[in-house]
N, C-alpha and C. Protein backbone atom coordinates (compact mmCIF):
# COMPACT_ATOMS: atom_id res chain seq x y z
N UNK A 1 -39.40 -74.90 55.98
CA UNK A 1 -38.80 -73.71 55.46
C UNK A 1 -39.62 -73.12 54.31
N UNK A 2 -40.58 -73.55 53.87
CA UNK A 2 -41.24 -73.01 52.95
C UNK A 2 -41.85 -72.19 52.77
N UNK A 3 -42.82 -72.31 54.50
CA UNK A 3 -43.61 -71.30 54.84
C UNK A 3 -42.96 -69.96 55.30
N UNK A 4 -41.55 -69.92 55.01
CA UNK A 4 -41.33 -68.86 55.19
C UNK A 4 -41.12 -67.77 54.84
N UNK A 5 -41.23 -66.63 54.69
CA UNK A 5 -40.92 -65.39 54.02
C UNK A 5 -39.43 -65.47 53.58
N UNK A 6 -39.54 -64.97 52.17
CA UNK A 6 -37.80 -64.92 51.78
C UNK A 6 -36.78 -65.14 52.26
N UNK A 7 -36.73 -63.67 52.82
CA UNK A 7 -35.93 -62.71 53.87
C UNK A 7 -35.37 -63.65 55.40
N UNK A 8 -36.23 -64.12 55.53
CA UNK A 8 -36.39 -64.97 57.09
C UNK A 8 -35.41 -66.26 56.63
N UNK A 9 -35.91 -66.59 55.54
CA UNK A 9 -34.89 -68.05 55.47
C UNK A 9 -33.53 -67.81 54.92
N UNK A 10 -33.52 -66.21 54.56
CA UNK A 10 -32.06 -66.07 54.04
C UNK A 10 -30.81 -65.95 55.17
N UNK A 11 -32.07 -65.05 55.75
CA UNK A 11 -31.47 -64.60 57.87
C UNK A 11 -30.77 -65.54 58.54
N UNK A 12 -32.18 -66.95 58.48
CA UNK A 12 -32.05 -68.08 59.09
C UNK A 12 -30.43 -68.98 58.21
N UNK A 13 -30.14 -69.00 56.87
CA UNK A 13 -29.27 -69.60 56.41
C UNK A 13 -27.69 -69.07 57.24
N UNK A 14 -28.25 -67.41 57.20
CA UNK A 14 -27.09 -66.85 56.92
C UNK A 14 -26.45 -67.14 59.08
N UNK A 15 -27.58 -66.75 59.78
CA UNK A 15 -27.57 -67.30 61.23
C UNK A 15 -26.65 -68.52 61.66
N UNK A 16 -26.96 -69.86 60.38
CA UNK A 16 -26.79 -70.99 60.44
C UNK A 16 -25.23 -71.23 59.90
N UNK A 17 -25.00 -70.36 58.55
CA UNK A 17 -23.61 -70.39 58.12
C UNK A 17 -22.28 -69.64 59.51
N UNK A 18 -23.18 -68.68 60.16
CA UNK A 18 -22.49 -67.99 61.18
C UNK A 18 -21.93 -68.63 62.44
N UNK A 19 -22.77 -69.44 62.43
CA UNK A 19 -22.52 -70.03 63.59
C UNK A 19 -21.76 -71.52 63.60
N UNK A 20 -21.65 -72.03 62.09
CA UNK A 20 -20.80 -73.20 61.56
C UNK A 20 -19.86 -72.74 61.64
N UNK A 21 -19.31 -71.54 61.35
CA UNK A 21 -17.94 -70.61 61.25
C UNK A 21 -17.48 -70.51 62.71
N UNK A 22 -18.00 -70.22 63.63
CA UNK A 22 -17.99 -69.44 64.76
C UNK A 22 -17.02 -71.23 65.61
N UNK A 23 -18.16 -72.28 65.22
CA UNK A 23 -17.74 -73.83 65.91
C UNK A 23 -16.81 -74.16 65.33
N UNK A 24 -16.33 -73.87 63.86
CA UNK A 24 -15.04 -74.25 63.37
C UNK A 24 -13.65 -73.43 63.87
N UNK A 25 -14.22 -71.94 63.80
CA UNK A 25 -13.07 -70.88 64.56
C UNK A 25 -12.45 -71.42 65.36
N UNK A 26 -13.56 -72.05 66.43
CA UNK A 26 -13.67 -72.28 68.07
C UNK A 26 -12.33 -73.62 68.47
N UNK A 27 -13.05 -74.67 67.10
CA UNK A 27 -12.24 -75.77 67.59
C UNK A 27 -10.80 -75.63 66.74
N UNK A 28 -10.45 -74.66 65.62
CA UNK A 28 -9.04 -74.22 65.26
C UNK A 28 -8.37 -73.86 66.65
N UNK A 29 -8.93 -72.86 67.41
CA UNK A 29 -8.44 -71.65 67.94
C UNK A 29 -7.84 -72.86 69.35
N UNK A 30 -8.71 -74.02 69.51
CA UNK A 30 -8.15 -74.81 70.93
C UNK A 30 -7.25 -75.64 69.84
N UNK A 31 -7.21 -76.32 68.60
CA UNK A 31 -5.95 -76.84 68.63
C UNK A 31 -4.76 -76.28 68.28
N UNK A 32 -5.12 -74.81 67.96
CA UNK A 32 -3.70 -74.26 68.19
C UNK A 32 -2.93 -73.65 69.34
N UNK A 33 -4.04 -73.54 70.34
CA UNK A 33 -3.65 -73.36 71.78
C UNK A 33 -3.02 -74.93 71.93
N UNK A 34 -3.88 -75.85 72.13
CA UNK A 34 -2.82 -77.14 72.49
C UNK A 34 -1.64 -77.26 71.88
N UNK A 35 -1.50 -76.70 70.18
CA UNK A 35 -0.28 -77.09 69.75
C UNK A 35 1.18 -75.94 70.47
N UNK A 36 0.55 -74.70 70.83
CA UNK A 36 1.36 -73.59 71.27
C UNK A 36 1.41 -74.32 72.78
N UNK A 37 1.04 -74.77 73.68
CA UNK A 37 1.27 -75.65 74.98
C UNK A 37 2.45 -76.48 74.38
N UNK A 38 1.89 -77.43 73.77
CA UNK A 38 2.86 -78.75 73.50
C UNK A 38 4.18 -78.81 73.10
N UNK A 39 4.52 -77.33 72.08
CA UNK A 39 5.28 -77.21 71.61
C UNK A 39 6.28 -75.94 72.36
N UNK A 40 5.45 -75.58 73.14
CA UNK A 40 6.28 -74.38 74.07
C UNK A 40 6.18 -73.47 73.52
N UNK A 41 5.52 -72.93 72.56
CA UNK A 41 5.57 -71.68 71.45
C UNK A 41 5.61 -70.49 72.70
N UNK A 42 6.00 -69.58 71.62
CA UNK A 42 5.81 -68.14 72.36
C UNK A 42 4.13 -67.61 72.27
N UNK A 43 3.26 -66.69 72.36
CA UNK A 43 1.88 -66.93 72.56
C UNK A 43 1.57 -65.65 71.16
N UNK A 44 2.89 -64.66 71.01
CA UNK A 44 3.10 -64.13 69.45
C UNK A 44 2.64 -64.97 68.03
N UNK A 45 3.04 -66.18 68.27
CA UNK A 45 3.31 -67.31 67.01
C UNK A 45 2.03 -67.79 67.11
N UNK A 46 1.32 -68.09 67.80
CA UNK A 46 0.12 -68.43 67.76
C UNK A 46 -1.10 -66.99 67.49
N UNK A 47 -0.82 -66.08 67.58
CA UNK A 47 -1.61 -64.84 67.41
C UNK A 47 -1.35 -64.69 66.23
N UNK A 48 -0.57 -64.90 65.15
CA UNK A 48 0.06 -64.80 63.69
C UNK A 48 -0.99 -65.68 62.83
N UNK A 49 -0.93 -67.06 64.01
CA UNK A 49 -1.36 -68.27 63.16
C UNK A 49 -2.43 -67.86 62.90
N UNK A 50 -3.80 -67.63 64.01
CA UNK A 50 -4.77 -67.27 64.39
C UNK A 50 -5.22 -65.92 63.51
N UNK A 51 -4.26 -64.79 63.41
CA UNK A 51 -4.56 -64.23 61.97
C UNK A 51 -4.80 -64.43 60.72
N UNK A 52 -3.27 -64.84 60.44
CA UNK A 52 -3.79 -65.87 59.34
C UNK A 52 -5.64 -66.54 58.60
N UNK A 53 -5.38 -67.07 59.59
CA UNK A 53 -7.29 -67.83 59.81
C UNK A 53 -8.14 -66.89 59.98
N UNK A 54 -8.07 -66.35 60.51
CA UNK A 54 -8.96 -64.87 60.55
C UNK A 54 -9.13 -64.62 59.11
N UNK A 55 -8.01 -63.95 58.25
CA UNK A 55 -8.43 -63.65 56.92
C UNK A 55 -9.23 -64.89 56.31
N UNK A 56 -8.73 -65.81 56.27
CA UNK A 56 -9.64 -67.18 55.48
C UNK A 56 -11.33 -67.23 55.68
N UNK A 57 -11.44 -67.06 57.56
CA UNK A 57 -12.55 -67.10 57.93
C UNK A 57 -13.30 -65.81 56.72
N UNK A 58 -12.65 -64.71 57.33
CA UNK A 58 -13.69 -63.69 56.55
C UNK A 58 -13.94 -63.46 54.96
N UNK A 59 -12.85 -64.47 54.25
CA UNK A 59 -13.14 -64.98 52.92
C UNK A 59 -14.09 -65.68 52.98
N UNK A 60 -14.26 -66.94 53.17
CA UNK A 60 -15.42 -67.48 53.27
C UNK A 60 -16.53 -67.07 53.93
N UNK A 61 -16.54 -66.53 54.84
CA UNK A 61 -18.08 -65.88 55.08
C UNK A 61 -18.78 -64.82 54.08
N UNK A 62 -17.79 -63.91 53.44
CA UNK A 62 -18.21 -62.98 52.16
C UNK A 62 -18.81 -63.68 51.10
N UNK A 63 -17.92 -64.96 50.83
CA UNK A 63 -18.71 -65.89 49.91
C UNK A 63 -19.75 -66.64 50.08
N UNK A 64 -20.32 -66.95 51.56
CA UNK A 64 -21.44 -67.66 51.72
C UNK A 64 -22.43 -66.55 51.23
N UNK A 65 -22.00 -65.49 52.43
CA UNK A 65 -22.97 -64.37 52.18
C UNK A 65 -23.65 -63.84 50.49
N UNK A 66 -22.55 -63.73 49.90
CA UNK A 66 -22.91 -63.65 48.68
C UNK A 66 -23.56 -64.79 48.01
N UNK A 67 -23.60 -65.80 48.44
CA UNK A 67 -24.50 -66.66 47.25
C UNK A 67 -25.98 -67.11 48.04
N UNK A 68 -25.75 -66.73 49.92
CA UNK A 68 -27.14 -66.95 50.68
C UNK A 68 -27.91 -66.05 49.92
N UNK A 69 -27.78 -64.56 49.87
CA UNK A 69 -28.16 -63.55 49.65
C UNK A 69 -28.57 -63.34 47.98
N UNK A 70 -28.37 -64.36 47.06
CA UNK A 70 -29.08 -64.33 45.88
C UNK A 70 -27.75 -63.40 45.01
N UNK A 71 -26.95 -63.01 44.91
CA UNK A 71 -25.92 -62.31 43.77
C UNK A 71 -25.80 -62.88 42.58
N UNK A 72 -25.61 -62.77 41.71
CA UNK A 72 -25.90 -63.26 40.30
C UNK A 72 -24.49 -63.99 39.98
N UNK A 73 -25.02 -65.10 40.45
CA UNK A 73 -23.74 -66.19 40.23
C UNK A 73 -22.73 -65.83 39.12
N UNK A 74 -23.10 -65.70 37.68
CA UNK A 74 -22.64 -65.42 36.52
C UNK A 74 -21.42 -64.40 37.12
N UNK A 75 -22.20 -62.94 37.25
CA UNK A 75 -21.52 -61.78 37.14
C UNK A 75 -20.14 -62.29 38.38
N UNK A 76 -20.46 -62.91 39.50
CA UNK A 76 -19.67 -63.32 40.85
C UNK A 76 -18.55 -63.92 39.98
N UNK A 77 -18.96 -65.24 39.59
CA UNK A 77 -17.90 -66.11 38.72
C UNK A 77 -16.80 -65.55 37.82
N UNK A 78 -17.35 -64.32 37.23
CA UNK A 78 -16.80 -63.50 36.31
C UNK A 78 -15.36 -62.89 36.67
N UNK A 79 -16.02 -62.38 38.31
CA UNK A 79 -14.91 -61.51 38.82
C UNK A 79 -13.78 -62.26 39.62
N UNK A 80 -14.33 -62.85 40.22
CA UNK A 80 -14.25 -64.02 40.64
C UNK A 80 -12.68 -64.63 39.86
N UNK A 81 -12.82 -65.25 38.70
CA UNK A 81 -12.11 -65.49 37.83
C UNK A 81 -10.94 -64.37 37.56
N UNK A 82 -11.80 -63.31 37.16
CA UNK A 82 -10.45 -62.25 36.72
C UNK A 82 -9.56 -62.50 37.49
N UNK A 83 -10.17 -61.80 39.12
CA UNK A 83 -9.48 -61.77 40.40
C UNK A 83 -8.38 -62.81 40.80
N UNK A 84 -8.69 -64.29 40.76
CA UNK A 84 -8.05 -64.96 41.02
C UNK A 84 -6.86 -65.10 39.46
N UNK A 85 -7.18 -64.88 38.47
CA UNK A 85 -5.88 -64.88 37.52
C UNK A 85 -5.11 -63.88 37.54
N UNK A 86 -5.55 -62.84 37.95
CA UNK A 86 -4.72 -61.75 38.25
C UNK A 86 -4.31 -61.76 40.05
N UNK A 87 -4.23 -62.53 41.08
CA UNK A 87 -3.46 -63.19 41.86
C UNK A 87 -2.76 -64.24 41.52
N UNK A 88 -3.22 -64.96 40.26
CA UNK A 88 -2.34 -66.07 40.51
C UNK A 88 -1.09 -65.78 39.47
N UNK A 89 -1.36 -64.69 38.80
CA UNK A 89 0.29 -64.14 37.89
C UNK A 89 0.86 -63.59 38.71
N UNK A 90 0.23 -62.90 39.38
CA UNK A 90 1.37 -62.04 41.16
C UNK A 90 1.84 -63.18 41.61
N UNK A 91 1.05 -64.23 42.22
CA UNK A 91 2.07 -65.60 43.00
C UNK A 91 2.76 -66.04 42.22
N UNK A 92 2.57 -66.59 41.07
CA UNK A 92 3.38 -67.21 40.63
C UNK A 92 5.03 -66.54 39.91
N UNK A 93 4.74 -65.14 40.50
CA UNK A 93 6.02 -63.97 39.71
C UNK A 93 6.41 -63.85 41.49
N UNK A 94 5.57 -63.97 42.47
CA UNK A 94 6.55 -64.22 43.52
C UNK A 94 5.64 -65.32 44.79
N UNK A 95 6.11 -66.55 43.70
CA UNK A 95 6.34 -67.91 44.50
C UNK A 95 6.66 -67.80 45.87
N UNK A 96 7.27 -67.28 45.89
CA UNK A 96 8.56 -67.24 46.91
C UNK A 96 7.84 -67.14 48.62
N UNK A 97 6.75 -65.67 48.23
CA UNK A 97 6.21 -65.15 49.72
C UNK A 97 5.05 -66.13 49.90
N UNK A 98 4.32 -66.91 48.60
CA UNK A 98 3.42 -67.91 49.10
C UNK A 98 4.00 -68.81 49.79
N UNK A 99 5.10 -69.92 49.45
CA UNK A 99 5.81 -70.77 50.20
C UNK A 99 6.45 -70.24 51.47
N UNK A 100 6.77 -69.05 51.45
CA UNK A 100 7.13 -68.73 52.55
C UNK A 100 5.81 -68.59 53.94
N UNK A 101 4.60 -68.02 53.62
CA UNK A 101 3.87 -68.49 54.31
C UNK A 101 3.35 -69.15 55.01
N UNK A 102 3.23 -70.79 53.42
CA UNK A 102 2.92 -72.04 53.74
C UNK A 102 3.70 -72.46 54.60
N UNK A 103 4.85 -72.52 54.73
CA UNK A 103 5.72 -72.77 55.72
C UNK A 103 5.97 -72.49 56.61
N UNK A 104 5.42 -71.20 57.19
CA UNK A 104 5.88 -70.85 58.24
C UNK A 104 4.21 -71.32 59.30
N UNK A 105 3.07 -71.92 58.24
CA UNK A 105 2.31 -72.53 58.74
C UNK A 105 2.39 -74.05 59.39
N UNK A 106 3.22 -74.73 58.39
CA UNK A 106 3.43 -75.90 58.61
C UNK A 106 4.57 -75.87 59.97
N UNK A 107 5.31 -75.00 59.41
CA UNK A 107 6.45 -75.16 60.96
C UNK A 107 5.50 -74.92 62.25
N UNK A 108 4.26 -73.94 62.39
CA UNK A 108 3.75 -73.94 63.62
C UNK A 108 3.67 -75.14 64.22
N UNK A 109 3.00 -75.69 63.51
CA UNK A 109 2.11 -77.23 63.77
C UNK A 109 3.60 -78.27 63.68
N UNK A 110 4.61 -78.32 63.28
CA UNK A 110 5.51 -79.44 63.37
C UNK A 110 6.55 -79.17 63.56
N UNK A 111 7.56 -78.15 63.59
CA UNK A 111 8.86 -77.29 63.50
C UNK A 111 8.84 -77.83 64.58
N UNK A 112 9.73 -78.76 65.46
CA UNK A 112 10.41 -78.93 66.06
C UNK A 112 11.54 -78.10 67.42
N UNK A 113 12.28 -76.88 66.76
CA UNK A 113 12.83 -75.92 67.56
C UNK A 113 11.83 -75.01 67.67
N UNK A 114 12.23 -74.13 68.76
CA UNK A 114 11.72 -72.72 69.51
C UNK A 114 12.62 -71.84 69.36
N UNK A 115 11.85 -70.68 69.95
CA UNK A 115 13.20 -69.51 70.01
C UNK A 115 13.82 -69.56 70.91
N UNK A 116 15.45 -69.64 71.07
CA UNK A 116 15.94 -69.94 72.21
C UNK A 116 17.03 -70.54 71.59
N UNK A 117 16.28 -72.00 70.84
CA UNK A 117 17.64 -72.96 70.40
C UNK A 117 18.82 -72.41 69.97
N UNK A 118 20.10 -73.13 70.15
CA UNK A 118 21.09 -72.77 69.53
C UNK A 118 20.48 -73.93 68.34
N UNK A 119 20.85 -73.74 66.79
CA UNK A 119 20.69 -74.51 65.82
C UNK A 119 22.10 -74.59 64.83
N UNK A 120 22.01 -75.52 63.18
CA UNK A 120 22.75 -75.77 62.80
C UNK A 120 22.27 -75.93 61.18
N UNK A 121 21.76 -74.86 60.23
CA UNK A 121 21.27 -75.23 59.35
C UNK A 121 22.61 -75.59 58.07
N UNK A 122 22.61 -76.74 57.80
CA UNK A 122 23.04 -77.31 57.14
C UNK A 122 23.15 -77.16 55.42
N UNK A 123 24.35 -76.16 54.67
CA UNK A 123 24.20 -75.79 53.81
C UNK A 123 25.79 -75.56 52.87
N UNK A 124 26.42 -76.89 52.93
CA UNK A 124 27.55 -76.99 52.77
C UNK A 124 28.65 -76.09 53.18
N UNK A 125 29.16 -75.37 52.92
CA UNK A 125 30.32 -74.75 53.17
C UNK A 125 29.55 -73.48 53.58
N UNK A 126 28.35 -72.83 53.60
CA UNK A 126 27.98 -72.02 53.98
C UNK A 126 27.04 -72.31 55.15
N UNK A 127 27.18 -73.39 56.17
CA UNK A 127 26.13 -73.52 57.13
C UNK A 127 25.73 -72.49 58.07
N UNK A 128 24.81 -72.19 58.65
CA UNK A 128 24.79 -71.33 59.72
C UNK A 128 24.89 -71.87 60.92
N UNK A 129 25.11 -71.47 62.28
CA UNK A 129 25.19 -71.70 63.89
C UNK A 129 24.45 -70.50 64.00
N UNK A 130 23.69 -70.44 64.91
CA UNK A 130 23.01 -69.49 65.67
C UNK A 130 22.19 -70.07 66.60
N UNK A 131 21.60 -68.78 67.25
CA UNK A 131 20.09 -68.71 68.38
C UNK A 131 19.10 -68.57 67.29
N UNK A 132 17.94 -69.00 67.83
CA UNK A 132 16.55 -69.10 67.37
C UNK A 132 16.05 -67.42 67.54
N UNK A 133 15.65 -66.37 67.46
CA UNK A 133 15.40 -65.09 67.89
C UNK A 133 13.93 -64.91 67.91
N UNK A 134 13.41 -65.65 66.15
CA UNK A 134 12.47 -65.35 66.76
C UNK A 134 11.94 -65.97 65.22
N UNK A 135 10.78 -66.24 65.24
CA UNK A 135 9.44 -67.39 64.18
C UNK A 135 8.63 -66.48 63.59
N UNK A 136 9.02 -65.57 62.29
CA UNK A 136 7.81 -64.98 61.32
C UNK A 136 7.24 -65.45 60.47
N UNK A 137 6.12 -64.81 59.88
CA UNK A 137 5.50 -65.49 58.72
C UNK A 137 5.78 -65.79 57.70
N UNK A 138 7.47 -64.52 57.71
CA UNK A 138 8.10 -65.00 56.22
C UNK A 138 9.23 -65.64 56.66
N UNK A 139 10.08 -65.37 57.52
CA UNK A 139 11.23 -66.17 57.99
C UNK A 139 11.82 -66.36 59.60
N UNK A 140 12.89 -67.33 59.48
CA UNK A 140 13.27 -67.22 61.02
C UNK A 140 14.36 -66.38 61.46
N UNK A 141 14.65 -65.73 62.04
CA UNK A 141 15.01 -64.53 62.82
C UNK A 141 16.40 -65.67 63.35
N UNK A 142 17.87 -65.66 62.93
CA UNK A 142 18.81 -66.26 64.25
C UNK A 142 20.14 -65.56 63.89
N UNK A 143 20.33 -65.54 65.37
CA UNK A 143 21.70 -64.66 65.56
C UNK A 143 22.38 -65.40 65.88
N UNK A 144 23.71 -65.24 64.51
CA UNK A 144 24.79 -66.33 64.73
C UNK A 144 25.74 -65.87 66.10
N UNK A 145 26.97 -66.64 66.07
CA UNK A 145 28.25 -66.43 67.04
C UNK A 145 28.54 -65.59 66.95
N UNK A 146 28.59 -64.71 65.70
CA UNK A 146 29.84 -63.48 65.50
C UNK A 146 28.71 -62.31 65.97
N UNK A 147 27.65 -62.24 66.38
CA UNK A 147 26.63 -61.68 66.24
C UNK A 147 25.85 -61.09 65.08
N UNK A 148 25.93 -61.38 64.19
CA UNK A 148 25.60 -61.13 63.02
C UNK A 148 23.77 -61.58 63.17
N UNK A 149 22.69 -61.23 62.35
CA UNK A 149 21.34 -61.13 62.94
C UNK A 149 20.74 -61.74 61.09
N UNK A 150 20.57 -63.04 61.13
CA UNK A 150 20.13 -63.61 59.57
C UNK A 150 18.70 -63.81 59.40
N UNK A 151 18.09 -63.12 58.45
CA UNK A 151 16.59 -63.46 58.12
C UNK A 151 16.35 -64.75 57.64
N UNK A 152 16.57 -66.02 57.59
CA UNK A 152 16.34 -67.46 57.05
C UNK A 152 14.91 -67.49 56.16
N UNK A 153 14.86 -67.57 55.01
CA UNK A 153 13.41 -68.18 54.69
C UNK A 153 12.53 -69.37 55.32
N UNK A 154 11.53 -69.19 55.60
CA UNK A 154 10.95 -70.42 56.00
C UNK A 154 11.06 -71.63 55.41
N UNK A 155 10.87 -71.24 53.96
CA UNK A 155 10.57 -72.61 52.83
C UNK A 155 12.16 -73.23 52.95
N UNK A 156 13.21 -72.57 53.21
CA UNK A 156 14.50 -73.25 53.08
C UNK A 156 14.83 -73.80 54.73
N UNK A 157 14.36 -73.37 55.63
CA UNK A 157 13.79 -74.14 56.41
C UNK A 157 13.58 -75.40 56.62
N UNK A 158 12.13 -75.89 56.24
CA UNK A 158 11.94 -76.93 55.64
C UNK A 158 12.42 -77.84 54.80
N UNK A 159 13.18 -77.14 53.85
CA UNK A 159 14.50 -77.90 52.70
C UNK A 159 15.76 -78.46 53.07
N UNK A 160 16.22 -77.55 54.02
CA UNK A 160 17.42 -77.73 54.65
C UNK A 160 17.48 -78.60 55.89
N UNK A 161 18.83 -79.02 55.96
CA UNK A 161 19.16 -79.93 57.01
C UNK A 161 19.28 -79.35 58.47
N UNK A 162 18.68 -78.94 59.37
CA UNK A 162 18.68 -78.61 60.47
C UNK A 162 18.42 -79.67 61.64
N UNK A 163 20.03 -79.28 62.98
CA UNK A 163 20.22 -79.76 63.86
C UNK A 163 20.17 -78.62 64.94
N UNK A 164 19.62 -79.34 66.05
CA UNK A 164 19.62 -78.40 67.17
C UNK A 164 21.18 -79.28 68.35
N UNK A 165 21.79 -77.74 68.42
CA UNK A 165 23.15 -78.08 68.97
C UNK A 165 23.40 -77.93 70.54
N UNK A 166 23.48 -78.63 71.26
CA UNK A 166 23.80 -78.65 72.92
C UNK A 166 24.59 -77.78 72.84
N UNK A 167 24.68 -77.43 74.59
CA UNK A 167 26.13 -77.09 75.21
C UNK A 167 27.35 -77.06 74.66
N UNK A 168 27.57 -78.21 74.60
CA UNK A 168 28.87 -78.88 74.40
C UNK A 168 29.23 -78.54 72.76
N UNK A 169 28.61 -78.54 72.18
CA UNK A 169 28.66 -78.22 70.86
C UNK A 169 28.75 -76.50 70.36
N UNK A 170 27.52 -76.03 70.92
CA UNK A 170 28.18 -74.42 71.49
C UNK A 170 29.51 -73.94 71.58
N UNK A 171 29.83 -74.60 73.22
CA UNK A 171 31.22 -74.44 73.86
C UNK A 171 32.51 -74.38 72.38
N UNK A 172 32.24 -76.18 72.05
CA UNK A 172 33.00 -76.28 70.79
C UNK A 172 33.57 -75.22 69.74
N UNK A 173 32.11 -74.87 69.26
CA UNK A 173 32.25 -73.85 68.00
C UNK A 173 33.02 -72.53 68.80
N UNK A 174 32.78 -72.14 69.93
CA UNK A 174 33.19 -70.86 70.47
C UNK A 174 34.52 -70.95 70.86
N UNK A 175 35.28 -71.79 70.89
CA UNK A 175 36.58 -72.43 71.23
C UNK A 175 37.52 -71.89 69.82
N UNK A 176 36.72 -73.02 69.04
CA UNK A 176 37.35 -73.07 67.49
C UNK A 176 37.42 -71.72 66.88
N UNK A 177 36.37 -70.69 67.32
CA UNK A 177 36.36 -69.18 66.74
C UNK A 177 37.41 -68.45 67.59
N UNK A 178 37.80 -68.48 68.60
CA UNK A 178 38.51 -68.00 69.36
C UNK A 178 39.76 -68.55 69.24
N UNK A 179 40.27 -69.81 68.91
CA UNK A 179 41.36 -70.30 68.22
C UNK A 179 41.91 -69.43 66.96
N UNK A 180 40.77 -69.65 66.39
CA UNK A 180 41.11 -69.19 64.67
C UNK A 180 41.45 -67.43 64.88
N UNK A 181 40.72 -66.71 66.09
CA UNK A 181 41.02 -65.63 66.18
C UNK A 181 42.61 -65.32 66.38
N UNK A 182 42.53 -66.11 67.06
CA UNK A 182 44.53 -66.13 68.06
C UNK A 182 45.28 -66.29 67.13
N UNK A 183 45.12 -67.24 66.07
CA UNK A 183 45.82 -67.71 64.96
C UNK A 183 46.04 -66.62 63.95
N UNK A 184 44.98 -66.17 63.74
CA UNK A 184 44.96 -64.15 63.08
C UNK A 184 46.26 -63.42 63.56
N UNK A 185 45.96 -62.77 64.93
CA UNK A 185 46.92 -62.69 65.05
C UNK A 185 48.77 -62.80 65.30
């Protein structure tokens, strides 16, 4: 590499960083296809995930680029710094949409239910029953019995006690609401 002109070995780095990116993309992009197989996902939830990563990817390639390409480390670091303290007083004034993220990452890869389930999130005297509707980046989408349509946070999600409820358990609750209705009147 010595004998080479500047320019050529910056090409050649930058060729080399491109294509490390491109084999890492590659082998994300099949284990989140296997995990969207395994787990039955919808093929939406995996196009989210896959965004997601997309932005990361093109963070880090701006930053290789910038330091293959000679930028004046100092002045980079500088902004660099501001930038990230002035994101990290926005996150930390709303916690809330980072964890909600993180979570709705981690549920790809381990969350257990789909959309579809009837579920049972567990929250003392205020539990919910519903359908699964549908898996966003900030929350889960389920429509209880009464039809009522609840945005769930992801991160409480994760916190909370959730059961996925059969048939029979269904049937149950729809019995007991229809009781309590009769009893109304």
């Amino acid at each position: 590499m010595e004998n080479l002109p500047l320019n050529m070995e910056k090409i050649l780095y930058t060729l080399i960083m491109l294509l490390i990116i491109m084999i890492i993309r590659f082998i994300l992009s099949k284990i989140i296809g296997r995990t969207t197989e395994k787990w039955e996902r919808l093929q939406t939830r995996a196009k989210l995930i896959k965004k997601i990563f997309n932005y990361v990817y093109s963070v880090i390639i701006l930053i290789f680029l910038l330091l293959i390409w000679g930028i004046d480390l100092d002045a980079v670091g500088l902004f660099l710094s501001s930038v990230f303290a002035v994101i990290g007083i926005a996150l930390f004034a709303q916690w809330s949409i980072l964890s909600n993220v993180t979570s709705g990452i981690i549920m790809f890869f381990t969350f257990p239910y789909r959309i579809g389930d009837f579920i049972k999130i567990y929250d003392g005297d205020n539990s919910i029953y519903g359908y699964i509707e549908d898996i966003r980046s900030f929350q889960v989408i389920i429509q209880t019995i009464d039809g009522e349509v609840v945005a769930f946070p992801n991160s409480l999600m994760l916190l909370k006690g959730v059961a996925i409820l059969n048939e029979d358990h269904i049937q149950k609750l729809k019995d007991q609401k229809s009781a309590a209705e009769q009893a109304k009147q």
